[in-house]
PDB file of N, CA and C in Angstrom:
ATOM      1  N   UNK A   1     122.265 229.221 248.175  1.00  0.00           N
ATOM      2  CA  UNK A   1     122.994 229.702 246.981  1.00  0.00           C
ATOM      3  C   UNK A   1     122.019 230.009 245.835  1.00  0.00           C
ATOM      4  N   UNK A   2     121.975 231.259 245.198  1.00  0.00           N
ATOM      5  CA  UNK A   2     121.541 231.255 244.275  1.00  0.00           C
ATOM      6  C   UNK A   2     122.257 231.299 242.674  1.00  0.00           C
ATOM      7  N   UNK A   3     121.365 230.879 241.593  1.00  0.00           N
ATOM      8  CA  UNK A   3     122.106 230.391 240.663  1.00  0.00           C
ATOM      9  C   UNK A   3     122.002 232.271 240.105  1.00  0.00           C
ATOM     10  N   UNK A   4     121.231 233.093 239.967  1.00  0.00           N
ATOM     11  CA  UNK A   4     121.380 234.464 239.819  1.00  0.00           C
ATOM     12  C   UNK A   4     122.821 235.485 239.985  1.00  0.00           C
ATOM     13  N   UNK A   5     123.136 234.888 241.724  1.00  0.00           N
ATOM     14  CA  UNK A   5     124.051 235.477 241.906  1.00  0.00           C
ATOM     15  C   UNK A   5     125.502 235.065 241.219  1.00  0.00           C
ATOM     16  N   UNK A   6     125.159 233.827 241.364  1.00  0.00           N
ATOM     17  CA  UNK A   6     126.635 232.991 240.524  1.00  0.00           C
ATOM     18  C   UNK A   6     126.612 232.458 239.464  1.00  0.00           C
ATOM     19  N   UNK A   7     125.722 232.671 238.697  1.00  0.00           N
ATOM     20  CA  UNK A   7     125.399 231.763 237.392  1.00  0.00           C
ATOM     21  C   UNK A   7     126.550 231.754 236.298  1.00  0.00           C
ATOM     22  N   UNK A   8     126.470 230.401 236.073  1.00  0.00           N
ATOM     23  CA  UNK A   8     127.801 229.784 235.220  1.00  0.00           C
ATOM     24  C   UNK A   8     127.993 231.003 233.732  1.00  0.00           C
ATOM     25  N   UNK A   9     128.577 230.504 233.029  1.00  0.00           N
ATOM     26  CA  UNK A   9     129.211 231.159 231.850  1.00  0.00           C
ATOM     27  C   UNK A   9     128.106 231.177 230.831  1.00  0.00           C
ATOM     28  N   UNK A  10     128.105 232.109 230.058  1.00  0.00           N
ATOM     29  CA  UNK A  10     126.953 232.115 228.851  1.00  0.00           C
ATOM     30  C   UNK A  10     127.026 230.549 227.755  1.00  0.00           C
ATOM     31  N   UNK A  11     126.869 229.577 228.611  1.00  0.00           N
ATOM     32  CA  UNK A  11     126.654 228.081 228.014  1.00  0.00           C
ATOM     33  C   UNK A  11     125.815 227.820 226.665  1.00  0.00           C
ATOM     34  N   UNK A  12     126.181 227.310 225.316  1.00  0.00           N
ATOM     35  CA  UNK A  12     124.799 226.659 224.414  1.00  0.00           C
ATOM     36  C   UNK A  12     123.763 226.413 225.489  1.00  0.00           C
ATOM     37  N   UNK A  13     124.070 225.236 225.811  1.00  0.00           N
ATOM     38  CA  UNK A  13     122.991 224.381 226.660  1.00  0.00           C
ATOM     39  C   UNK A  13     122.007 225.463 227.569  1.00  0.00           C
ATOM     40  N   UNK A  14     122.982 226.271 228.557  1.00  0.00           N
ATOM     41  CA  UNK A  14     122.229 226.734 229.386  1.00  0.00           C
ATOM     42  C   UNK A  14     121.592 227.484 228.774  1.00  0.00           C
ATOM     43  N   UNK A  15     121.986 228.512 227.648  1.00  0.00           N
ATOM     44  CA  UNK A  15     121.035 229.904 227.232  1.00  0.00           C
ATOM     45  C   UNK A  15     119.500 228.656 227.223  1.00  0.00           C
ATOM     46  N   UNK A  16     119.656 227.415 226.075  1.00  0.00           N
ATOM     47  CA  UNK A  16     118.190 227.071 225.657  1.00  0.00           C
ATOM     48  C   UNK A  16     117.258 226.636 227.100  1.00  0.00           C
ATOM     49  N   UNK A  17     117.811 226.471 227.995  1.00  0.00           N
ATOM     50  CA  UNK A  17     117.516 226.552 228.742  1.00  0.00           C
ATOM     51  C   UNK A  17     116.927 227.335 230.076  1.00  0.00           C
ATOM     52  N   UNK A  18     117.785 228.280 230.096  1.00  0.00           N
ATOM     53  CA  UNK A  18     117.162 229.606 230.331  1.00  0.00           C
ATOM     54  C   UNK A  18     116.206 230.372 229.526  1.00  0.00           C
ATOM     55  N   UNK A  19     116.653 230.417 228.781  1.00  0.00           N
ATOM     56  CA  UNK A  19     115.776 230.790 227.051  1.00  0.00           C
ATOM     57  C   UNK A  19     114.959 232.665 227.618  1.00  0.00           C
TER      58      UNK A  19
END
């Protein structure tokens, strides 16, 4: 699974994380 193909919802947390 990739997180690319399915990646969750535009999250706070995740953007700083993705960044």
């Amino acid at each position: 699974m990739f997180l690319g193909s399915t990646q969750p919802p535009p999250n706070p947390r995740s953007r700083e994380l993705i960044t």
